[in-house]
C-alpha atoms as a PDB file:
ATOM      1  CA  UNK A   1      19.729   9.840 -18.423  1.00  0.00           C
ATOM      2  CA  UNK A   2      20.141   8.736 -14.849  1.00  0.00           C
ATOM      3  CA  UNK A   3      17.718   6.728 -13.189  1.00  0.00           C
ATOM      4  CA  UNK A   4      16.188   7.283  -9.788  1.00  0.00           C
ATOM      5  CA  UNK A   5      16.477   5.136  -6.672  1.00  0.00           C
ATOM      6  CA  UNK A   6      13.179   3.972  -6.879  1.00  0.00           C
ATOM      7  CA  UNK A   7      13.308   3.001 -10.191  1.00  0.00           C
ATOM      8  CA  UNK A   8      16.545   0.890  -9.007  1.00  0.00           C
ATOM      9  CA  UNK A   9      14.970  -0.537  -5.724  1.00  0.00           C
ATOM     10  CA  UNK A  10      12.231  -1.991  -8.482  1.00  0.00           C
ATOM     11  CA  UNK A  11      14.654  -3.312 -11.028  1.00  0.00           C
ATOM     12  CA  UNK A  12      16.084  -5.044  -7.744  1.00  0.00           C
ATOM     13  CA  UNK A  13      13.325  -6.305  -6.469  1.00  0.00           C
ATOM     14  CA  UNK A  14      12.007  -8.374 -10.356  1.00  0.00           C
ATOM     15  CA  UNK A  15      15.494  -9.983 -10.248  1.00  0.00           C
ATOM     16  CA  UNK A  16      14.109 -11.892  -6.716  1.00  0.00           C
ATOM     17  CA  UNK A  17      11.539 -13.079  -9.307  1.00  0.00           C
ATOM     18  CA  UNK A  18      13.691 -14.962 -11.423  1.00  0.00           C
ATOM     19  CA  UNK A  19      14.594 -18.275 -12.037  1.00  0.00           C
ATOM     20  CA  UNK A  20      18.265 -17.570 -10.976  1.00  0.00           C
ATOM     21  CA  UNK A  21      16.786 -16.126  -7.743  1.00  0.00           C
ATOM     22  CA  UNK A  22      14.414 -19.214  -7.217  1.00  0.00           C
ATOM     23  CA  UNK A  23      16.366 -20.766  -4.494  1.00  0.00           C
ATOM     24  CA  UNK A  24      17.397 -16.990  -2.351  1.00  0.00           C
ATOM     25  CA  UNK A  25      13.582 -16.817  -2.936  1.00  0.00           C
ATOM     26  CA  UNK A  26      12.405 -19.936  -1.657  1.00  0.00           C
ATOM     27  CA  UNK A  27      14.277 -19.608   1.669  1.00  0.00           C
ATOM     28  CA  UNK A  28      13.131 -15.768   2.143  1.00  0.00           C
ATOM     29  CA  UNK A  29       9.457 -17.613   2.138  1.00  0.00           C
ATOM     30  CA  UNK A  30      10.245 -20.613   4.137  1.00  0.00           C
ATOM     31  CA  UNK A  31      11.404 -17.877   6.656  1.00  0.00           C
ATOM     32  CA  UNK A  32       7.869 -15.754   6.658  1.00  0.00           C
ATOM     33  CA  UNK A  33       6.268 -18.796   7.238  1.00  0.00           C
ATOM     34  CA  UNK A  34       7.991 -19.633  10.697  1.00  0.00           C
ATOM     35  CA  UNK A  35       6.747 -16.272  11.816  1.00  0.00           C
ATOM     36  CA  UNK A  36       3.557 -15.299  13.080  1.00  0.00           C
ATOM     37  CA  UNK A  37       0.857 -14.482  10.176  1.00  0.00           C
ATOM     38  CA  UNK A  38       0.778 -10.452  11.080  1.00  0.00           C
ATOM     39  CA  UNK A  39       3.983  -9.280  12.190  1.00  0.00           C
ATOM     40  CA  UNK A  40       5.391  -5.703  12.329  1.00  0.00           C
ATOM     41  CA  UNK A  41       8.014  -4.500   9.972  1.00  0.00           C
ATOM     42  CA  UNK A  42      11.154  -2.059  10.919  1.00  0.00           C
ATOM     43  CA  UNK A  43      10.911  -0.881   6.825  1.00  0.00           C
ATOM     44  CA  UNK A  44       9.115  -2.395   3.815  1.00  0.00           C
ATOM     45  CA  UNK A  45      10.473  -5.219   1.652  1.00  0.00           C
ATOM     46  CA  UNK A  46       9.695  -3.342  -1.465  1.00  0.00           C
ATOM     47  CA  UNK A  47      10.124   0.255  -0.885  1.00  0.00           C
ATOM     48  CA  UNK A  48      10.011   1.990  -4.162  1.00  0.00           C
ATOM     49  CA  UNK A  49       6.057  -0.036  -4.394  1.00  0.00           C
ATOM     50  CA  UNK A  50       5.359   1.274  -0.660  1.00  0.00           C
ATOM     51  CA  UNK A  51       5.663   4.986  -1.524  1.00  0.00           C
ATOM     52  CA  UNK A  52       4.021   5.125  -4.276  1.00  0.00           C
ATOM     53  CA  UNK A  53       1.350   3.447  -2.610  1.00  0.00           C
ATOM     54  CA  UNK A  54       1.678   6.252   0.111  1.00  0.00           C
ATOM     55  CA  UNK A  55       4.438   5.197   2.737  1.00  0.00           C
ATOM     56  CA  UNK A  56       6.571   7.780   4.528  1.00  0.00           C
ATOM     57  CA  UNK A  57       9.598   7.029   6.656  1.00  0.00           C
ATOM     58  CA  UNK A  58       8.121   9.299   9.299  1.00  0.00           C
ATOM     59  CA  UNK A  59       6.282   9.007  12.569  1.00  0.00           C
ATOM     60  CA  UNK A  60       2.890   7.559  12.604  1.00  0.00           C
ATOM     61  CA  UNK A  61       3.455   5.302  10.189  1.00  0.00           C
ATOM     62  CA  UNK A  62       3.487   1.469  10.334  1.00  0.00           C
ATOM     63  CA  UNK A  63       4.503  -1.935   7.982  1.00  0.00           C
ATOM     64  CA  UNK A  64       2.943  -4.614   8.674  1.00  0.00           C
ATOM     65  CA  UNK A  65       3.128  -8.290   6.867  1.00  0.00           C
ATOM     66  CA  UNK A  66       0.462 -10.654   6.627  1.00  0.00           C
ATOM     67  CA  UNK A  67       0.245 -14.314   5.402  1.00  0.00           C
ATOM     68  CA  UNK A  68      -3.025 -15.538   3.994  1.00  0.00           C
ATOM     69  CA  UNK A  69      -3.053 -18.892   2.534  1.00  0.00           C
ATOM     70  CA  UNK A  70      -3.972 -19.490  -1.229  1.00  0.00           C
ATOM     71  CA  UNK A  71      -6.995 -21.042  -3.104  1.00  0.00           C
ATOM     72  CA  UNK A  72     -10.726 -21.176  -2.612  1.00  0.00           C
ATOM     73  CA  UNK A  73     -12.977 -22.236   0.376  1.00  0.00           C
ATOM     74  CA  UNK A  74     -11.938 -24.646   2.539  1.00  0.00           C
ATOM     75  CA  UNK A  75     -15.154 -27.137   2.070  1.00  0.00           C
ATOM     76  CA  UNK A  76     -15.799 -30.190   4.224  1.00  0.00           C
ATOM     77  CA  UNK A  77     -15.932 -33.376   2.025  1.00  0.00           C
ATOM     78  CA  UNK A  78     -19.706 -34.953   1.914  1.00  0.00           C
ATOM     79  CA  UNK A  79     -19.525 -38.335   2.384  1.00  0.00           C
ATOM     80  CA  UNK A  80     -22.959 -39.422   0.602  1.00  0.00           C
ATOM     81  CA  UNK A  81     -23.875 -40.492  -2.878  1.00  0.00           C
ATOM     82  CA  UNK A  82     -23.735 -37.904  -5.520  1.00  0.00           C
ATOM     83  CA  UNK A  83     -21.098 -36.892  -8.216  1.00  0.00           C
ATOM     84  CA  UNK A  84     -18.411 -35.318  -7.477  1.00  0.00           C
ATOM     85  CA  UNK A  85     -19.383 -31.540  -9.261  1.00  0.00           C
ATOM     86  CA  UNK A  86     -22.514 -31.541  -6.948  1.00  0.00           C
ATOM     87  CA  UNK A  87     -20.729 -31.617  -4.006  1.00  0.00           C
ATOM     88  CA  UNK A  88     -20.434 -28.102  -3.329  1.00  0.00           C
ATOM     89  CA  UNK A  89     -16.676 -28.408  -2.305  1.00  0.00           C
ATOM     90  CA  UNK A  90     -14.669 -27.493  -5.870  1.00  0.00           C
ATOM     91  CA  UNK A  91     -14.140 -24.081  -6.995  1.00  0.00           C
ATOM     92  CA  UNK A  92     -16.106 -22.447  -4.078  1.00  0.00           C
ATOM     93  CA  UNK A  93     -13.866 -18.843  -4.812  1.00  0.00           C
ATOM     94  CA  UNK A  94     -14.964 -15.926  -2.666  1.00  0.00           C
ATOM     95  CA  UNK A  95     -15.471 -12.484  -4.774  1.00  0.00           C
ATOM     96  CA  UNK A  96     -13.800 -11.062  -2.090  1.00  0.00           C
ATOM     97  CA  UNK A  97      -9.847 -11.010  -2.899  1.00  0.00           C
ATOM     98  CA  UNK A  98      -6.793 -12.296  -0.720  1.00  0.00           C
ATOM     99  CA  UNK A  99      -5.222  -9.384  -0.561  1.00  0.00           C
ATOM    100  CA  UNK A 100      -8.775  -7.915   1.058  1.00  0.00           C
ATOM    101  CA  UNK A 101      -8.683 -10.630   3.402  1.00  0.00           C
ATOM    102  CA  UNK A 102      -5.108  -9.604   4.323  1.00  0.00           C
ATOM    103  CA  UNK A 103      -6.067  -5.610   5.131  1.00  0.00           C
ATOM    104  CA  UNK A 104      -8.963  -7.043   7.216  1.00  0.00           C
ATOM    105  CA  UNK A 105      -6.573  -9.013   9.414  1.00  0.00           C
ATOM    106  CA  UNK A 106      -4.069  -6.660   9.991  1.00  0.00           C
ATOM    107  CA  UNK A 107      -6.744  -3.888  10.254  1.00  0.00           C
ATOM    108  CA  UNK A 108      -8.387  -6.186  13.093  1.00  0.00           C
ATOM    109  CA  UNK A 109      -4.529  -7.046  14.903  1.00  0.00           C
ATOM    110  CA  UNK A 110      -4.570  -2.932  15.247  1.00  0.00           C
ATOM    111  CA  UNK A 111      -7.856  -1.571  15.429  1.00  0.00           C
ATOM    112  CA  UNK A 112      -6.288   1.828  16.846  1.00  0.00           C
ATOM    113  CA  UNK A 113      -4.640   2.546  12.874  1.00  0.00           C
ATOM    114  CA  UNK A 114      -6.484   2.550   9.832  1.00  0.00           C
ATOM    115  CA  UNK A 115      -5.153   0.539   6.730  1.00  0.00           C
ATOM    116  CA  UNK A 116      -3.959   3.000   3.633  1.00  0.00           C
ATOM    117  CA  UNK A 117      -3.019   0.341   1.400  1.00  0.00           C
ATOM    118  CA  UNK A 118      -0.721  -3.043   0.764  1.00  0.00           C
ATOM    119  CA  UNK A 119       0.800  -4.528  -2.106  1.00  0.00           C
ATOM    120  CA  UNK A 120       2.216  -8.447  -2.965  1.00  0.00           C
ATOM    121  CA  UNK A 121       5.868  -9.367  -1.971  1.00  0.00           C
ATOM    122  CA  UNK A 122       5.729 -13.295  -2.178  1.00  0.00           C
ATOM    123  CA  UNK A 123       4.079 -16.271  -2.273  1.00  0.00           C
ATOM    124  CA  UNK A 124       4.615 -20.541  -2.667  1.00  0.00           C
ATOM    125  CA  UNK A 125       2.354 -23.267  -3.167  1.00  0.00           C
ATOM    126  CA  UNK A 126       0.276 -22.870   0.126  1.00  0.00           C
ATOM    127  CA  UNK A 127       0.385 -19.131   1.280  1.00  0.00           C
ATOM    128  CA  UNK A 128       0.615 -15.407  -0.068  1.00  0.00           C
ATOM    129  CA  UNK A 129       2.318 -12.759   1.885  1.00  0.00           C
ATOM    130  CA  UNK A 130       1.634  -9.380   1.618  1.00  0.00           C
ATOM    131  CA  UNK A 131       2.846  -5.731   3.156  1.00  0.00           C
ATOM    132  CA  UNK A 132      -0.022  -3.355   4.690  1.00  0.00           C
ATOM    133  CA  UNK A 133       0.538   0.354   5.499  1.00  0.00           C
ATOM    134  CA  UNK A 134      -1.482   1.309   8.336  1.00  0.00           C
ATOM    135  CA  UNK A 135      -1.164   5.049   9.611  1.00  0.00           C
ATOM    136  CA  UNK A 136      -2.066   5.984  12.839  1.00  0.00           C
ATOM    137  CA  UNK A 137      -5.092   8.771  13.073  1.00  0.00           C
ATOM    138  CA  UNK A 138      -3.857   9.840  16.447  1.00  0.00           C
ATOM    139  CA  UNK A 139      -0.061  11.215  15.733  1.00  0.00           C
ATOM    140  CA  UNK A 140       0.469  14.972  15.297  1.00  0.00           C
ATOM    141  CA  UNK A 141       2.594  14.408  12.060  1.00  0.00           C
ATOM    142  CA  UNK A 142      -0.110  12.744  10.753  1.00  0.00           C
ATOM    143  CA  UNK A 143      -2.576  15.350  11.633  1.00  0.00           C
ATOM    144  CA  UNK A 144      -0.593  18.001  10.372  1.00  0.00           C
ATOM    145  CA  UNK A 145       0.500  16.680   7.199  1.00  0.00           C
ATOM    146  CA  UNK A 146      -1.992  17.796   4.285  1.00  0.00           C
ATOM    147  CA  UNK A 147      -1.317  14.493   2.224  1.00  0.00           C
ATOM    148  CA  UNK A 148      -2.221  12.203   4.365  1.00  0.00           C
ATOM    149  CA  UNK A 149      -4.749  14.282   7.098  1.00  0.00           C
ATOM    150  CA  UNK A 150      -7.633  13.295   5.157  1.00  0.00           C
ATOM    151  CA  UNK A 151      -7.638  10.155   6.801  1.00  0.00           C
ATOM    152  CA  UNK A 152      -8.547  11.298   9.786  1.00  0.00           C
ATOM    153  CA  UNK A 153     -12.035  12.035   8.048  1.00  0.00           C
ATOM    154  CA  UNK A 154     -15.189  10.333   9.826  1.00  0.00           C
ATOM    155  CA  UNK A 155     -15.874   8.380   6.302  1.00  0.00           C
ATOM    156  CA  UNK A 156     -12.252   6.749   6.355  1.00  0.00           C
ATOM    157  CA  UNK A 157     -13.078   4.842   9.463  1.00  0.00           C
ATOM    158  CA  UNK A 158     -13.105   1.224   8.554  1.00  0.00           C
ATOM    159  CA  UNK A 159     -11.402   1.720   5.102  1.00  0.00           C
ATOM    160  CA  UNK A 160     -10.182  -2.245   4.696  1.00  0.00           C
ATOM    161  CA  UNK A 161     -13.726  -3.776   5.907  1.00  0.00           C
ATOM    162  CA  UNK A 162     -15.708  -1.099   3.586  1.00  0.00           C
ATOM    163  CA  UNK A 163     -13.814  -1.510   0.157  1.00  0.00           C
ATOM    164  CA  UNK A 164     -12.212   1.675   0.332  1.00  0.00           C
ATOM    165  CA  UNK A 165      -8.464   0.795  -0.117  1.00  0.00           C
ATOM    166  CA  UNK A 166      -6.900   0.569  -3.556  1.00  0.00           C
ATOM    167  CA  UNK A 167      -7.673  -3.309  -3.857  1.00  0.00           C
ATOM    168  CA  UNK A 168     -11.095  -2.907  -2.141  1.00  0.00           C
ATOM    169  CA  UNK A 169     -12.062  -0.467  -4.967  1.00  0.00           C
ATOM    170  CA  UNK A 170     -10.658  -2.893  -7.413  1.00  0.00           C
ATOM    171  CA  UNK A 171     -13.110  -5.692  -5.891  1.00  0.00           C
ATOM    172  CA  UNK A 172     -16.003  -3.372  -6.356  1.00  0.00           C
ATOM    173  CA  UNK A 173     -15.570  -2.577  -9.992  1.00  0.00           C
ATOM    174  CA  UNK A 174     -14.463   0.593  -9.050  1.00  0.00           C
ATOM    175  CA  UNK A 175     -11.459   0.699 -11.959  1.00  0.00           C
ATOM    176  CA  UNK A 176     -14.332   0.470 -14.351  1.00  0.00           C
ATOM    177  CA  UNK A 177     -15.260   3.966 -16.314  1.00  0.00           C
ATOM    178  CA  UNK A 178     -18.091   4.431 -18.912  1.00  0.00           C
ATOM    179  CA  UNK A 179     -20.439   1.741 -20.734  1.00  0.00           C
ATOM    180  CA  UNK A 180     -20.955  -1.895 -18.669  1.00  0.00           C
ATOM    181  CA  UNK A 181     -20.225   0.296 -15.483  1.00  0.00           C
ATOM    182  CA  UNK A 182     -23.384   1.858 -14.637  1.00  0.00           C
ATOM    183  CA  UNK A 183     -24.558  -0.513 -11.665  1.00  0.00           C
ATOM    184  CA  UNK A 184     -21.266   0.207 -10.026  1.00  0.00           C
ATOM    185  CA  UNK A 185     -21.602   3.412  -8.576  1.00  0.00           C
ATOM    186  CA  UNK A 186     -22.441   4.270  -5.468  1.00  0.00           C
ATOM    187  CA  UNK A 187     -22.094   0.116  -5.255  1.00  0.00           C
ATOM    188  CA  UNK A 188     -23.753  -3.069  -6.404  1.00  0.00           C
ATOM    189  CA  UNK A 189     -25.484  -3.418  -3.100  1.00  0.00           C
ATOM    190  CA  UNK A 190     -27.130   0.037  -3.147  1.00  0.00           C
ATOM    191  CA  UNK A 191     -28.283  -0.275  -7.215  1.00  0.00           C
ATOM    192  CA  UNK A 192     -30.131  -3.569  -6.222  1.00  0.00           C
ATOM    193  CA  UNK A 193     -31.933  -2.470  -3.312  1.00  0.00           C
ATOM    194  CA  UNK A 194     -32.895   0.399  -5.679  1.00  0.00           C
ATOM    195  CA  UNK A 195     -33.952  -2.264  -8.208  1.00  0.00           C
ATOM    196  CA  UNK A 196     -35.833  -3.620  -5.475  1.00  0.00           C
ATOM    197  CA  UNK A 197     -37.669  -0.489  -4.164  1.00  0.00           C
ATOM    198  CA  UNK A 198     -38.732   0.456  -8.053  1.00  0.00           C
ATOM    199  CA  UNK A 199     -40.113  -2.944  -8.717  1.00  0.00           C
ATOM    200  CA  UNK A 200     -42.510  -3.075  -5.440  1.00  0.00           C
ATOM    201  CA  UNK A 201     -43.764   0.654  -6.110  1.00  0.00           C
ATOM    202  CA  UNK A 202     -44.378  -0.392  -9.901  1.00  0.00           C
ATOM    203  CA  UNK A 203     -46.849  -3.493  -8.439  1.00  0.00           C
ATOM    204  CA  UNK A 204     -50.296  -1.978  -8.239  1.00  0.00           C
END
């Protein structure tokens, strides 16, 4: 049974993850990091991960690669007496994920596209880098193509900021089907202020 390109351009791409690789690897990174944190691709690093995730080498379509560095929040060190887990400066983690904070910033470097999706391609001790597809509403081969013309919807405006991308639904607890996942749908936010508006009608 053959095996398709895609399937080869993956098998490819896990060998870059080994320890034979580690030093090819290391350089490709040390590279990305002289270059400016959103920067516009010619074709994706990983292509068999950006079509599935919806990439088409065809007009109004664009690659873009972001670097977002690693970790938690950034806290300022208090200088004043109390121990060290009061502080308020270890394991401050934002529920919102890197790779949301990386569709944000390349939605905000071209506010005239709208993100579809992105996937991982690399990381090392201080940054991660990864590869958004952004489509642009305006191009006729986007407009008349019927698998990707539903972006040009009113409700997809915004998609990265408002969860609606593959990792923003992820985020959300979107993934999650049946029992423990009642509060999640339509969202978190809009069960609680529901919560909230029951409880004040029940007070006589």
């Amino acid at each position: 049974m053959s095996t398709s390109t895609f399937k080869r351009y993956a098998e490819t791409f896990q060998k870059t993850l080994g320890d034979e690789a580690a030093a090819r690897r290391r350089e490709r990174v040390f590279t990305w990091r002289q270059l400016p944190a959103v920067i516009r691709l010619e074709h994706p690093t990983r292509l068999d991960r950006a079509h599935a995730l919806g990439w088409r080498a065809k007009p109004g379509y664009l690659m873009s690669r972001v670097r977002v560095r690693r970790g938690g929040q950034r806290k300022r060190h208090i200088i004043a007496g109390r121990r060290p887990k009061h502080k308020g400066i270890l394991r401050m983690t934002l529920q919102k994920s890197i790779q949301r904070i990386a569709e944000e910033r390349a939605q905000k470097h071209y506010p005239n596209l709208e993100v579809l999706n992105s996937y991982w391609v690399g990381e090392d001790g201080k940054d991660r880098f990864y590869e958004v597809i952004l489509v642009d509403r305006s191009n006729p081969s986007i407009q008349a193509d019927p698998r990707i013309n539903w972006i040009l919807n009113p409700a997809q405006r915004g998609r990265a900021y408002r969860g609606l991308t593959s990792a923003g639904r992820k985020g959300r607890g979107l993934r999650w089907k049946g029992k423990g996942a009642e509060r999640m749908r339509p969202s978190r936010r809009a069960n609680r202020k529901l919560g909230l508006r029951v409880h004040v009608k029940a007070v006589p």
